[in-house]
C-alpha atoms as a PDB file:
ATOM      1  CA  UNK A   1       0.000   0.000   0.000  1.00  0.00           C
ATOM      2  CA  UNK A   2       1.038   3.200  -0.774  1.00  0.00           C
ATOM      3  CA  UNK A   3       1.641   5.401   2.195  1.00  0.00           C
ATOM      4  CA  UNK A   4       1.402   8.985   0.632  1.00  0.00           C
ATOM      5  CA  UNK A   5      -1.591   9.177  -0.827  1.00  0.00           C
ATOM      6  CA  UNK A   6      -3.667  12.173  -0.188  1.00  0.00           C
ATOM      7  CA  UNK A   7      -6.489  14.373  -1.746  1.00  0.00           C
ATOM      8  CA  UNK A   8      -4.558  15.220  -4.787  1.00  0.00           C
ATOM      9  CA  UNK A   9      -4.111  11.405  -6.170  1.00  0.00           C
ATOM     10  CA  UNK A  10      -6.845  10.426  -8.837  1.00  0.00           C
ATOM     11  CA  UNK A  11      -8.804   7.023  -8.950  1.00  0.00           C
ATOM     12  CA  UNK A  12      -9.023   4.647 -11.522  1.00  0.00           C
ATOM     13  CA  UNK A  13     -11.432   2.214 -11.485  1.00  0.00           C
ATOM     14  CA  UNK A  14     -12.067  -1.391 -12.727  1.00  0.00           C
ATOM     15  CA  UNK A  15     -16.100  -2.455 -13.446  1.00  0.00           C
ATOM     16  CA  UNK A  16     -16.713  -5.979 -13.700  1.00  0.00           C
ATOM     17  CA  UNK A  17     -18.816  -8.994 -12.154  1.00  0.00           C
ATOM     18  CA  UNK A  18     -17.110 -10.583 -11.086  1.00  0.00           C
ATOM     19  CA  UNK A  19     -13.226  -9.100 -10.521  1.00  0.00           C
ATOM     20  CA  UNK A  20     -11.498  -9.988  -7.243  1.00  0.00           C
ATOM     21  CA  UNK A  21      -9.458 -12.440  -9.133  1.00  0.00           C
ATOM     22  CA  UNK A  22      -8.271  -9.928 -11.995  1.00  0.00           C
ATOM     23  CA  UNK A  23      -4.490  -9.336 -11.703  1.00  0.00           C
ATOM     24  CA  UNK A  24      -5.066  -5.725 -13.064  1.00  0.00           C
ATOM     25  CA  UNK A  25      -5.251  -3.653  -9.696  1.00  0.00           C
ATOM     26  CA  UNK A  26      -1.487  -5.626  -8.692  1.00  0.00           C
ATOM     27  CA  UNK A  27      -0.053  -4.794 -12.238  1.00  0.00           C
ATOM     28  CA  UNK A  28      -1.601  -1.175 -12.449  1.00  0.00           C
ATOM     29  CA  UNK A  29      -0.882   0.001  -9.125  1.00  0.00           C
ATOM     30  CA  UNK A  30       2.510  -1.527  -9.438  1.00  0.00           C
ATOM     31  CA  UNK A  31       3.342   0.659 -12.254  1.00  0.00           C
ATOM     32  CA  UNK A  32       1.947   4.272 -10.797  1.00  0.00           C
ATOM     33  CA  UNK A  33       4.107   3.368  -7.776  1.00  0.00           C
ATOM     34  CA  UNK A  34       7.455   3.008 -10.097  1.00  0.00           C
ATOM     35  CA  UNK A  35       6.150   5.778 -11.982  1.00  0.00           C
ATOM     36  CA  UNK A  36       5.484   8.110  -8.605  1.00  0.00           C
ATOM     37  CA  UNK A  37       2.271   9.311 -10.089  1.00  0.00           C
ATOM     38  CA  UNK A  38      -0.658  10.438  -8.185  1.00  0.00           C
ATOM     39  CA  UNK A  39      -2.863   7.226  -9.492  1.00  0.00           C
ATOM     40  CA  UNK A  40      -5.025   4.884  -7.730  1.00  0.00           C
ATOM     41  CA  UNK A  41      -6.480   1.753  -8.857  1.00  0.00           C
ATOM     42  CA  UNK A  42      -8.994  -0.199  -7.606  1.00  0.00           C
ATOM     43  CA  UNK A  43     -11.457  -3.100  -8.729  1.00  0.00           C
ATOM     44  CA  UNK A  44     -15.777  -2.372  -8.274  1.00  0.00           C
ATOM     45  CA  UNK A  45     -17.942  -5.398  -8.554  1.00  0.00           C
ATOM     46  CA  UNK A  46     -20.293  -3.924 -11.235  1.00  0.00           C
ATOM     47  CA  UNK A  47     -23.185  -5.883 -12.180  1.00  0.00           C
ATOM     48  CA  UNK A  48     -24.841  -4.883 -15.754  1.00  0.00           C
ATOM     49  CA  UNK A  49     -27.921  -3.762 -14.053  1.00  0.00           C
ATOM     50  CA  UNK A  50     -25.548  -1.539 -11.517  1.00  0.00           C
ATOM     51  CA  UNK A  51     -23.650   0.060 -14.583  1.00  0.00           C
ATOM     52  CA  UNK A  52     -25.712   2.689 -15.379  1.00  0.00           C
ATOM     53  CA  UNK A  53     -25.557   4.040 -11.630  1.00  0.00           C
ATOM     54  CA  UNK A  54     -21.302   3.416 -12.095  1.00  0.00           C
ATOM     55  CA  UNK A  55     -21.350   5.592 -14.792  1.00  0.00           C
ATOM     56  CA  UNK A  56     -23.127   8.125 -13.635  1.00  0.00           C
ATOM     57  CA  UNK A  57     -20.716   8.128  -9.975  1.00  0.00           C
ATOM     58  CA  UNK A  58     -17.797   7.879 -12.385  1.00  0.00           C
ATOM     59  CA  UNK A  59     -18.395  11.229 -13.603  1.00  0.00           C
ATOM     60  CA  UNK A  60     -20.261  12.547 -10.284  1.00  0.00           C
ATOM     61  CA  UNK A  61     -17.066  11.590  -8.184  1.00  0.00           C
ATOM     62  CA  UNK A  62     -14.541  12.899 -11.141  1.00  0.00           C
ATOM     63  CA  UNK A  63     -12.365   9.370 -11.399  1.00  0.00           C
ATOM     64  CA  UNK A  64      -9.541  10.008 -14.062  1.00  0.00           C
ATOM     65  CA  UNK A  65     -11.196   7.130 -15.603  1.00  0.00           C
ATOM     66  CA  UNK A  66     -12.202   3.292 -15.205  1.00  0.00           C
ATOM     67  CA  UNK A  67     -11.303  -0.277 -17.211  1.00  0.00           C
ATOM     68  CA  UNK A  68     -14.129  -2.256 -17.957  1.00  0.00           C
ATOM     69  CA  UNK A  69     -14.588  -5.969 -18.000  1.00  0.00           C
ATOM     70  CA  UNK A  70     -17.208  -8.942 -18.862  1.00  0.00           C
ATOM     71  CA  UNK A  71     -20.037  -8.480 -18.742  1.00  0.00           C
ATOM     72  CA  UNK A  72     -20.256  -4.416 -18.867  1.00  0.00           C
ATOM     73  CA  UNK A  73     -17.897  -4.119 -22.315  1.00  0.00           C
ATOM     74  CA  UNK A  74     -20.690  -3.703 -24.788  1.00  0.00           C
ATOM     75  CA  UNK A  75     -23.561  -2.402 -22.588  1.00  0.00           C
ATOM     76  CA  UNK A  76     -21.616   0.415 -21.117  1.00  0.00           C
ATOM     77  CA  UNK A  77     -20.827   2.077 -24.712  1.00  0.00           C
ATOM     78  CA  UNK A  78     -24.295   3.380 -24.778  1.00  0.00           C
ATOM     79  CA  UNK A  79     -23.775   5.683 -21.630  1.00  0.00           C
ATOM     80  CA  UNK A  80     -20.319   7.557 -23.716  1.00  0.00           C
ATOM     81  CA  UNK A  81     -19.723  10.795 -24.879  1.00  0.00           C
ATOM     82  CA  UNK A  82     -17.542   9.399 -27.546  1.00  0.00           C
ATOM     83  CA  UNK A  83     -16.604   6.226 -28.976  1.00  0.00           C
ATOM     84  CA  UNK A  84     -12.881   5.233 -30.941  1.00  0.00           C
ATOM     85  CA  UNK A  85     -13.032   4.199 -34.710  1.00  0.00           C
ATOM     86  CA  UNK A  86     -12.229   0.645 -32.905  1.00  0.00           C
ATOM     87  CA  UNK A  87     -14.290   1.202 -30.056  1.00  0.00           C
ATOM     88  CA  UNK A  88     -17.696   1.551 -33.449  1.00  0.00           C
ATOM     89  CA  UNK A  89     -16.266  -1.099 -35.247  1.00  0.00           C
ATOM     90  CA  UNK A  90     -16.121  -3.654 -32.246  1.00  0.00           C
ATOM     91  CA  UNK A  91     -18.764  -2.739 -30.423  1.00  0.00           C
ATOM     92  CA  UNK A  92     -17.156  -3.106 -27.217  1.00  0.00           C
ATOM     93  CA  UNK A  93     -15.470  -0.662 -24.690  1.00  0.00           C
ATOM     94  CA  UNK A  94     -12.770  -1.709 -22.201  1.00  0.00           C
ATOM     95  CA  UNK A  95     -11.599   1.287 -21.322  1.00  0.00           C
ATOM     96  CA  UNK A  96     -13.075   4.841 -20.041  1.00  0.00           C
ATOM     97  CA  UNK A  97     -11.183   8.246 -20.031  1.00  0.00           C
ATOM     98  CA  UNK A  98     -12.633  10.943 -18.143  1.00  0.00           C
ATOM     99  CA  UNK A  99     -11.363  14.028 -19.795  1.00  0.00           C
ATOM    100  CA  UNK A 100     -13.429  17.269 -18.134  1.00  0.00           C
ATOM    101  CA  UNK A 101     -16.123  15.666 -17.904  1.00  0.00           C
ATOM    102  CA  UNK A 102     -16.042  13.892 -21.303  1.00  0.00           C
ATOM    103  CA  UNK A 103     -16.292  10.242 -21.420  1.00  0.00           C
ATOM    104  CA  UNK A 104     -14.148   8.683 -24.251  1.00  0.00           C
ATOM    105  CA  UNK A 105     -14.588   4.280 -24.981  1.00  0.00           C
ATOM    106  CA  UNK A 106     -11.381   3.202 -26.025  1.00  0.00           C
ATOM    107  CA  UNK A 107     -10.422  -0.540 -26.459  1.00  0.00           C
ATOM    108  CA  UNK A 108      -6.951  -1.563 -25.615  1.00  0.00           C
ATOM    109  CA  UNK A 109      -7.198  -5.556 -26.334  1.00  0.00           C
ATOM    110  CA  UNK A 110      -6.387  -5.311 -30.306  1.00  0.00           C
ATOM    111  CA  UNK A 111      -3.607  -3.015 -29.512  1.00  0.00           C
ATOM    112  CA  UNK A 112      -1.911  -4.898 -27.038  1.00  0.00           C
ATOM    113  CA  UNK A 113      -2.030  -8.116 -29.097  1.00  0.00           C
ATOM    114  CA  UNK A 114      -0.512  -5.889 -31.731  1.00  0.00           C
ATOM    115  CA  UNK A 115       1.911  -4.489 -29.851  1.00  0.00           C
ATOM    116  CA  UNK A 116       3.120  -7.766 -28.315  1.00  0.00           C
ATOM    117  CA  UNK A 117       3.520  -8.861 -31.851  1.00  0.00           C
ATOM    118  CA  UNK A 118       6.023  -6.118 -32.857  1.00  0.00           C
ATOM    119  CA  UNK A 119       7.705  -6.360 -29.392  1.00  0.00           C
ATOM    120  CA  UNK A 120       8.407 -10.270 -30.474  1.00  0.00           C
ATOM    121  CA  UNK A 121       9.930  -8.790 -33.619  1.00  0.00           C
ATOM    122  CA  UNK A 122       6.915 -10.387 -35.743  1.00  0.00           C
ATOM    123  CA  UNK A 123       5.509  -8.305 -38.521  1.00  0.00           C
ATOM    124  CA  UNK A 124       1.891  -9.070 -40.311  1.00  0.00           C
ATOM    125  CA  UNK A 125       1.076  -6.069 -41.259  1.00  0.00           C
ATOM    126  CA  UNK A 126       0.257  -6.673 -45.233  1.00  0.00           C
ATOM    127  CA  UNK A 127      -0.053 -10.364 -44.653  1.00  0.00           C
ATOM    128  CA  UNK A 128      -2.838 -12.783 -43.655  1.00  0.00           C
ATOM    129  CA  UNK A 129      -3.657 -14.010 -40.038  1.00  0.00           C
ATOM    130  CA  UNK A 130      -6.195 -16.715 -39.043  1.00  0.00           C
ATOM    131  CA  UNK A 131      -7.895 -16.222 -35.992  1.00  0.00           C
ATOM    132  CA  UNK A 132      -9.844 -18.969 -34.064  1.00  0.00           C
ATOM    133  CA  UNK A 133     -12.985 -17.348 -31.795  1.00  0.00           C
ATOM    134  CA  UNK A 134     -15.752 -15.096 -32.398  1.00  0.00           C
ATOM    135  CA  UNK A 135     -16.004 -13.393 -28.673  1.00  0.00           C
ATOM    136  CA  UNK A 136     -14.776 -10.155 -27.261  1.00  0.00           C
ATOM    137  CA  UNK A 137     -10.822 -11.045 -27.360  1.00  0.00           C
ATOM    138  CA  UNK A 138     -11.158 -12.124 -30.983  1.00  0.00           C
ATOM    139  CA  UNK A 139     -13.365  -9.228 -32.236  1.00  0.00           C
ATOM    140  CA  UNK A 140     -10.873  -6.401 -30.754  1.00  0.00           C
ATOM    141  CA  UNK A 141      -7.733  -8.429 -32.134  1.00  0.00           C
ATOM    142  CA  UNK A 142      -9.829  -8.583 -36.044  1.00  0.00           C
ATOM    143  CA  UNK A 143     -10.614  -5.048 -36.037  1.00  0.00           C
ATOM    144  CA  UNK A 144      -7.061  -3.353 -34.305  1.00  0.00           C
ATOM    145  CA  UNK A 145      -5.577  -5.887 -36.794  1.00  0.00           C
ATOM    146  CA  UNK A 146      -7.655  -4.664 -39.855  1.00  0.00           C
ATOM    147  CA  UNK A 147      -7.210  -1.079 -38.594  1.00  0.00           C
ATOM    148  CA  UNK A 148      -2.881  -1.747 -38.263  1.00  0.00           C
ATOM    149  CA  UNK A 149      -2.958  -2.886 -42.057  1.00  0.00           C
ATOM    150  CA  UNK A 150      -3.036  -6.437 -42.016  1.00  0.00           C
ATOM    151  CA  UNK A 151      -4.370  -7.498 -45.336  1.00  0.00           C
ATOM    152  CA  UNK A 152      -6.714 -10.334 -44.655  1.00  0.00           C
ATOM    153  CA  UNK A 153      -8.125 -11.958 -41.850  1.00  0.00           C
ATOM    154  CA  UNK A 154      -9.595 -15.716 -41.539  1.00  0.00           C
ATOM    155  CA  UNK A 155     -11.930 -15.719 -39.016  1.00  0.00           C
ATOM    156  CA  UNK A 156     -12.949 -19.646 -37.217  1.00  0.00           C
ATOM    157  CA  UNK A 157     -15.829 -19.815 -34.796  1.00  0.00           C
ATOM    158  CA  UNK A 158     -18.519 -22.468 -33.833  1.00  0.00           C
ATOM    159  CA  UNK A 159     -22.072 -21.680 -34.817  1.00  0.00           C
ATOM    160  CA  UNK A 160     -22.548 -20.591 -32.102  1.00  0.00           C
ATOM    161  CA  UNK A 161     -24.440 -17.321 -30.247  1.00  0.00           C
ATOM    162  CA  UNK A 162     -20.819 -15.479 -31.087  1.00  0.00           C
ATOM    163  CA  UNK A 163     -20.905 -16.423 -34.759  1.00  0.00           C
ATOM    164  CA  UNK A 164     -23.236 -14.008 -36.391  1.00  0.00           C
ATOM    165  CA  UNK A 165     -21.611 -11.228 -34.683  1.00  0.00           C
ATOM    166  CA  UNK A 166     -18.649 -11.835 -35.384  1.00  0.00           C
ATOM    167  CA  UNK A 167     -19.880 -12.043 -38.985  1.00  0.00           C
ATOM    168  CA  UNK A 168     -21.095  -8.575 -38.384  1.00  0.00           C
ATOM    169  CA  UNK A 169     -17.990  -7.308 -37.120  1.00  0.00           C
ATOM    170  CA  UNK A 170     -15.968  -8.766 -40.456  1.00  0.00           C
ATOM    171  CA  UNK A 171     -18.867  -7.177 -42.608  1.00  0.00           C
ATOM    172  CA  UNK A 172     -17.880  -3.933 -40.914  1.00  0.00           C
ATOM    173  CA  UNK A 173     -14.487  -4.422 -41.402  1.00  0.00           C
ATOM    174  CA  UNK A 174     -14.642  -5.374 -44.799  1.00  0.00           C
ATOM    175  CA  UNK A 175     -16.872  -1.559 -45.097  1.00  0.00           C
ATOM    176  CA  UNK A 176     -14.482   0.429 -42.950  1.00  0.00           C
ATOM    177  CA  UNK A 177     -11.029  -0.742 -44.003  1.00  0.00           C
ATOM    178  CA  UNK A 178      -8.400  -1.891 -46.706  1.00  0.00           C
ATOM    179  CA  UNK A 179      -8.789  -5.479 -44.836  1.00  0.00           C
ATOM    180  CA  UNK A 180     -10.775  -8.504 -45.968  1.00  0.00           C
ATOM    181  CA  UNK A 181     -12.569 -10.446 -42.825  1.00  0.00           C
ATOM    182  CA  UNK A 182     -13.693 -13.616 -43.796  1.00  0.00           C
ATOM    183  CA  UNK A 183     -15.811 -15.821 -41.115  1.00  0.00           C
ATOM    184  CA  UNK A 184     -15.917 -19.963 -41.275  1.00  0.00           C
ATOM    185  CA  UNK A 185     -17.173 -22.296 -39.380  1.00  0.00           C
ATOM    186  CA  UNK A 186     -14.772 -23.866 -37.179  1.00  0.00           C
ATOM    187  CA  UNK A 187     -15.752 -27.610 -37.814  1.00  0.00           C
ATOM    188  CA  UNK A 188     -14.688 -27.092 -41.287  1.00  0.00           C
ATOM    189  CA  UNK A 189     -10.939 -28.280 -40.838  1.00  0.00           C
ATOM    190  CA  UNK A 190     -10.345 -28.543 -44.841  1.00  0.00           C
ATOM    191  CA  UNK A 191     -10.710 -24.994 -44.649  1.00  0.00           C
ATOM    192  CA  UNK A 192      -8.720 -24.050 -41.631  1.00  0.00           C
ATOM    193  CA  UNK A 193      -5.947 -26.129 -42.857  1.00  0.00           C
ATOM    194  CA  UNK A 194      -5.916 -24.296 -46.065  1.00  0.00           C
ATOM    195  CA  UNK A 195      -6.402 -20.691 -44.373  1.00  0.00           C
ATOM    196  CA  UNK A 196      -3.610 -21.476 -41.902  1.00  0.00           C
ATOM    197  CA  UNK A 197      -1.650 -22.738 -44.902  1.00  0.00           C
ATOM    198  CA  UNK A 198      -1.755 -19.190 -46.471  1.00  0.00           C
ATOM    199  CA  UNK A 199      -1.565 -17.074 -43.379  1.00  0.00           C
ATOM    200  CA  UNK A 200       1.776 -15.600 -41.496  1.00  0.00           C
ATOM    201  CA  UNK A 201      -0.032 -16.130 -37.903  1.00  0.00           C
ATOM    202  CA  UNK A 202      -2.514 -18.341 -35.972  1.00  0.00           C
ATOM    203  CA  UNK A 203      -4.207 -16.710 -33.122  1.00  0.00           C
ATOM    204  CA  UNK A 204      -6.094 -18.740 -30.461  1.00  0.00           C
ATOM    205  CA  UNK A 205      -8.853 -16.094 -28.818  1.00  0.00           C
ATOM    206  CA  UNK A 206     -10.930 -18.628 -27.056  1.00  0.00           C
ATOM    207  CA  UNK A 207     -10.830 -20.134 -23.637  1.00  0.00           C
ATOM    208  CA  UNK A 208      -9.768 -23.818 -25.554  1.00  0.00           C
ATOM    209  CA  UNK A 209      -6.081 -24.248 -23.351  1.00  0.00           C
ATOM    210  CA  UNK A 210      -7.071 -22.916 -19.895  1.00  0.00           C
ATOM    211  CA  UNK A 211      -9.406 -23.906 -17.238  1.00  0.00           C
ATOM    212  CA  UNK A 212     -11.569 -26.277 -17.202  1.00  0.00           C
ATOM    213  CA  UNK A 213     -10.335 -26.832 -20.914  1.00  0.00           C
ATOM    214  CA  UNK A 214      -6.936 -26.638 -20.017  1.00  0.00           C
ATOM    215  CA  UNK A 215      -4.818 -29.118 -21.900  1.00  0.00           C
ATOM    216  CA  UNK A 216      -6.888 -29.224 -24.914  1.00  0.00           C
ATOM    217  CA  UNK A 217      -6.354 -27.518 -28.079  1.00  0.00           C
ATOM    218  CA  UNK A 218      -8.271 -26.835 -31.304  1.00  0.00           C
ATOM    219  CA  UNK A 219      -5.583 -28.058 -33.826  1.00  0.00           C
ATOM    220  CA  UNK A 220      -5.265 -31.167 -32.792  1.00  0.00           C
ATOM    221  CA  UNK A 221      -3.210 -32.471 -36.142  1.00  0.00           C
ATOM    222  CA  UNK A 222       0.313 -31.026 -35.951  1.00  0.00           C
ATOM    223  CA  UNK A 223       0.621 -31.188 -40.086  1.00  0.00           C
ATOM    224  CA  UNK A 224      -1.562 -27.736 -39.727  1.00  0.00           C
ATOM    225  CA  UNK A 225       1.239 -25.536 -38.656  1.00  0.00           C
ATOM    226  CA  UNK A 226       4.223 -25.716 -40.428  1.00  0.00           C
ATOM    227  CA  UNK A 227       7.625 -24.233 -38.954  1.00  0.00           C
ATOM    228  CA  UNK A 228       7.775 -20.743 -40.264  1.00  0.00           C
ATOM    229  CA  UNK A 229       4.003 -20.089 -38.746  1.00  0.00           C
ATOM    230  CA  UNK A 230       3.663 -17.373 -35.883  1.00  0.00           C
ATOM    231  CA  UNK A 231       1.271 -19.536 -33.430  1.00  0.00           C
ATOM    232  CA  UNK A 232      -0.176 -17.077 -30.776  1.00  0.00           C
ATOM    233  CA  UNK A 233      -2.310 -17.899 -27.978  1.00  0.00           C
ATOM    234  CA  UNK A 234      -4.076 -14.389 -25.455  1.00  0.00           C
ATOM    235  CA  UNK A 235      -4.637 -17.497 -22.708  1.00  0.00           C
ATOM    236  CA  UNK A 236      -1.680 -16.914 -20.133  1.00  0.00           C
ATOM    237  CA  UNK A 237      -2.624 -19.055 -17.471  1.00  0.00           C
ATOM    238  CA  UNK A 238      -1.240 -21.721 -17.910  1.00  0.00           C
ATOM    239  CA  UNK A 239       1.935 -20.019 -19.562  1.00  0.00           C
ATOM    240  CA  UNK A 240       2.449 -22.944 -22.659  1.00  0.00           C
ATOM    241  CA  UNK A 241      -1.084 -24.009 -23.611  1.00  0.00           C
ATOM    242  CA  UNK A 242      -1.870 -27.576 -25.557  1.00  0.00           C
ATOM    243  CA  UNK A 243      -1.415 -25.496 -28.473  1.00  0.00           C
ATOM    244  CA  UNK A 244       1.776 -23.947 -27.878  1.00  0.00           C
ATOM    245  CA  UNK A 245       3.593 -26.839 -26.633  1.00  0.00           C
ATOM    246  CA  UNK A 246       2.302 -28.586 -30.173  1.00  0.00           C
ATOM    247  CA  UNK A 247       3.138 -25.765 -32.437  1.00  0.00           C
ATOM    248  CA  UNK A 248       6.879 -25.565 -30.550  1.00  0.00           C
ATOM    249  CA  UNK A 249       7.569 -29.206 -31.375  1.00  0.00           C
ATOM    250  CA  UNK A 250       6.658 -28.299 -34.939  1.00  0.00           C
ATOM    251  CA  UNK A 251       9.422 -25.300 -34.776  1.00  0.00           C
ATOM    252  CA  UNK A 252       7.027 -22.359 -34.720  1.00  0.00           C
ATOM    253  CA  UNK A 253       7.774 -19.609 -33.265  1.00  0.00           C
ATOM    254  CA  UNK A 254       4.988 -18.925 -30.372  1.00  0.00           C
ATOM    255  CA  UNK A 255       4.233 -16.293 -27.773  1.00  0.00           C
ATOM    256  CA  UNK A 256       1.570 -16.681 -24.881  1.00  0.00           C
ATOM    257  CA  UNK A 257      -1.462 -13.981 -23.949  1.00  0.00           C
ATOM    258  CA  UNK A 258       1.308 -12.410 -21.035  1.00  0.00           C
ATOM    259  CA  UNK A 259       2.723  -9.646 -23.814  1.00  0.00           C
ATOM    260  CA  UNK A 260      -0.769  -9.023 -24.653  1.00  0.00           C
ATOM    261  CA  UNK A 261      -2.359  -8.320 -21.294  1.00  0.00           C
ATOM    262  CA  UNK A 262       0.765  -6.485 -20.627  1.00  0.00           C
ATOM    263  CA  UNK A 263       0.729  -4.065 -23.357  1.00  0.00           C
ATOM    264  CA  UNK A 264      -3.086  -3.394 -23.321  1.00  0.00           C
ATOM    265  CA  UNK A 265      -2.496  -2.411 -19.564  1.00  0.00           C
ATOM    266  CA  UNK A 266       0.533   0.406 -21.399  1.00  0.00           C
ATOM    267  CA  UNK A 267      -2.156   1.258 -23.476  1.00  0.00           C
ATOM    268  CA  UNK A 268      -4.520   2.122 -21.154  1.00  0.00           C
ATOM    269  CA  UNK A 269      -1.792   4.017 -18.807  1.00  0.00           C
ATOM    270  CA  UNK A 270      -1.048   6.035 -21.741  1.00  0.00           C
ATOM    271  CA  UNK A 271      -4.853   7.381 -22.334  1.00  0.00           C
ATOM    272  CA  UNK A 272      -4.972   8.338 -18.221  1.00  0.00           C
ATOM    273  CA  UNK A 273      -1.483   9.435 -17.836  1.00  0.00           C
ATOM    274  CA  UNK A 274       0.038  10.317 -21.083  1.00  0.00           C
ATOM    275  CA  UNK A 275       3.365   7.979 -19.801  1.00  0.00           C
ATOM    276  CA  UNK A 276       4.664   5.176 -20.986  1.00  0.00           C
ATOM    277  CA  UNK A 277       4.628   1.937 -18.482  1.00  0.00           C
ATOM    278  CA  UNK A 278       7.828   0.081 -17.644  1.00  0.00           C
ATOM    279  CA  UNK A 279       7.164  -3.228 -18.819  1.00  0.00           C
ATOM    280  CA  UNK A 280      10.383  -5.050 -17.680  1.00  0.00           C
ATOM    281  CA  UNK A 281       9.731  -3.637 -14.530  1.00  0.00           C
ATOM    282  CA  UNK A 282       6.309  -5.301 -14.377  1.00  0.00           C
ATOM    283  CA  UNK A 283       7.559  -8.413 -15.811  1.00  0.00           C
ATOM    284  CA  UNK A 284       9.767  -9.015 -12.947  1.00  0.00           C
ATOM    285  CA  UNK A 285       7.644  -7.995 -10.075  1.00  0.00           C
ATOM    286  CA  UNK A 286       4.476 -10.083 -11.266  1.00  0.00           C
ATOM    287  CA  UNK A 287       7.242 -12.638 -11.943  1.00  0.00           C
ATOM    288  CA  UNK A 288       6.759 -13.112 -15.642  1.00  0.00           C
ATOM    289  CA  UNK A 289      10.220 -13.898 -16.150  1.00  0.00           C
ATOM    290  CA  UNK A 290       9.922 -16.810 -14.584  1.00  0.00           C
END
């Protein structure tokens, strides 16, 4: 705990249902410590029926801001002042700036799987990626993706209650930028094989690798990923998913969800604080070096 804090420090909040096992307050508060910035972070158990009354104490109270998890990340873009060209095109908010009063929706999951990319020294901008999930990690990875220049995008999901939106998201994507979003169902593994064939990265965006589905995967033949394939997975608990440890024996090069959560958390502490986070730093004291 911080032992100088005092009326002049600004709080940041976190509204989700249900959050007291998120690492963000750790990580966050971690970082305004090293940075000796007058931040606070904490975690509110918002319910979607509470969010409306959130919103309206976020600006009645003045908080610098707020993150926002499941299940308030569509609902709350409704109660806005403005929206990002992401924010419209995913349809889901995970982040709030209060700027004098104005309420800004920014989404900071697409550009910290992007980021982690380029931090790994991988480049697919211009290229093809194949994405398996249709949820809120997968939508925010397609659009920040599209939006970054990457020139198609393969999109795998079950027919599910996720698939026709993600179907709208790709139609909007394929209206809004130079990127063509193309959505398959997942049980059609001719297809993925050829899609994977032709892309420079796999993305897993679904829970398929952690619990209770830890140790399964949903390329289960090896022959799919040949060795110069990017294989990326946003699950970082555990650290090497079924997928990762199948796509390393194959000689891909692979990166867990840790970069990702990690750089959307320096995106988000550069809309509230205009600084830049110190990610080694963070690495080592949530032991992620490990």
């Amino acid at each position: 705990m911080r032992a100088n804090i005092d009326g002049h420090f600004l709080l940041i909040g976190l509204m989700a249902y249900p959050i007291r096992h998120s690492l963000s307050p750790k990580m966050q508060n971690i970082i305004y410590s090293k940075l000796d910035v007058p931040y606070v972070y904490l975690a509110f158990e918002v319910t979607q029926e509470k969010l409306p009354d959130a919103i309206k104490g976020l600006r009645a109270l003045g908080l610098r801001g707020s993150a926002v998890s499941m299940p308030n990340k569509q609902l709350v873009c409704q109660y806005l002042d403005k929206l990002t060209p992401a924010v419209e095109l995913i349809g889901a908010c995970n982040t709030i700036s209060n700027d004098d009063g104005v309420l800004t929706g920014y989404n900071t999951d697409g550009m910290g799987y992007m980021r982690s990319l380029k931090e790994a020294g991988v480049d697919i901008i211009g290229k093809k990626m194949t994405l398996l999930g249709g949820g809120g990690a997968a939508s925010a990875i397609a659009v920040q993706a599209a939006l970054d220049g990457v020139k198609a995008i393969s999109i795998f999901n079950q027919k599910d209650e996720c698939f026709d939106k993600i179907v709208e998201i790709a139609k909007r994507i394929n209206e809004k930028t130079d990127c063509k979003a193309t959505v398959y169902d997942l049980d059609d593994q001719a297809k993925l094989r050829q899609e994977i064939a032709e892309s420079a990265a796999l993305c897993n965006a679904t829970g398929v690798g952690m619990k209770p589905l830890e140790g399964q995967s949903l390329i289960t033949d090896p022959s799919m990923l040949r060795k110069d394939l990017v294989v990326t997975d946003c699950i970082y608990s555990p650290r090497k998913t079924k997928l990762l440890e199948i796509a390393e024996a194959q000689g891909c090069k692979t990166l867990n969800g840790i970069g990702m959560m990690l750089w959307q958390g320096h995106a988000q502490i550069k809309i509230w604080t205009g600084q830049d986070a110190p990610i080694d730093y963070v690495k080592e004291k949530m032991g992620f070096n490990d």
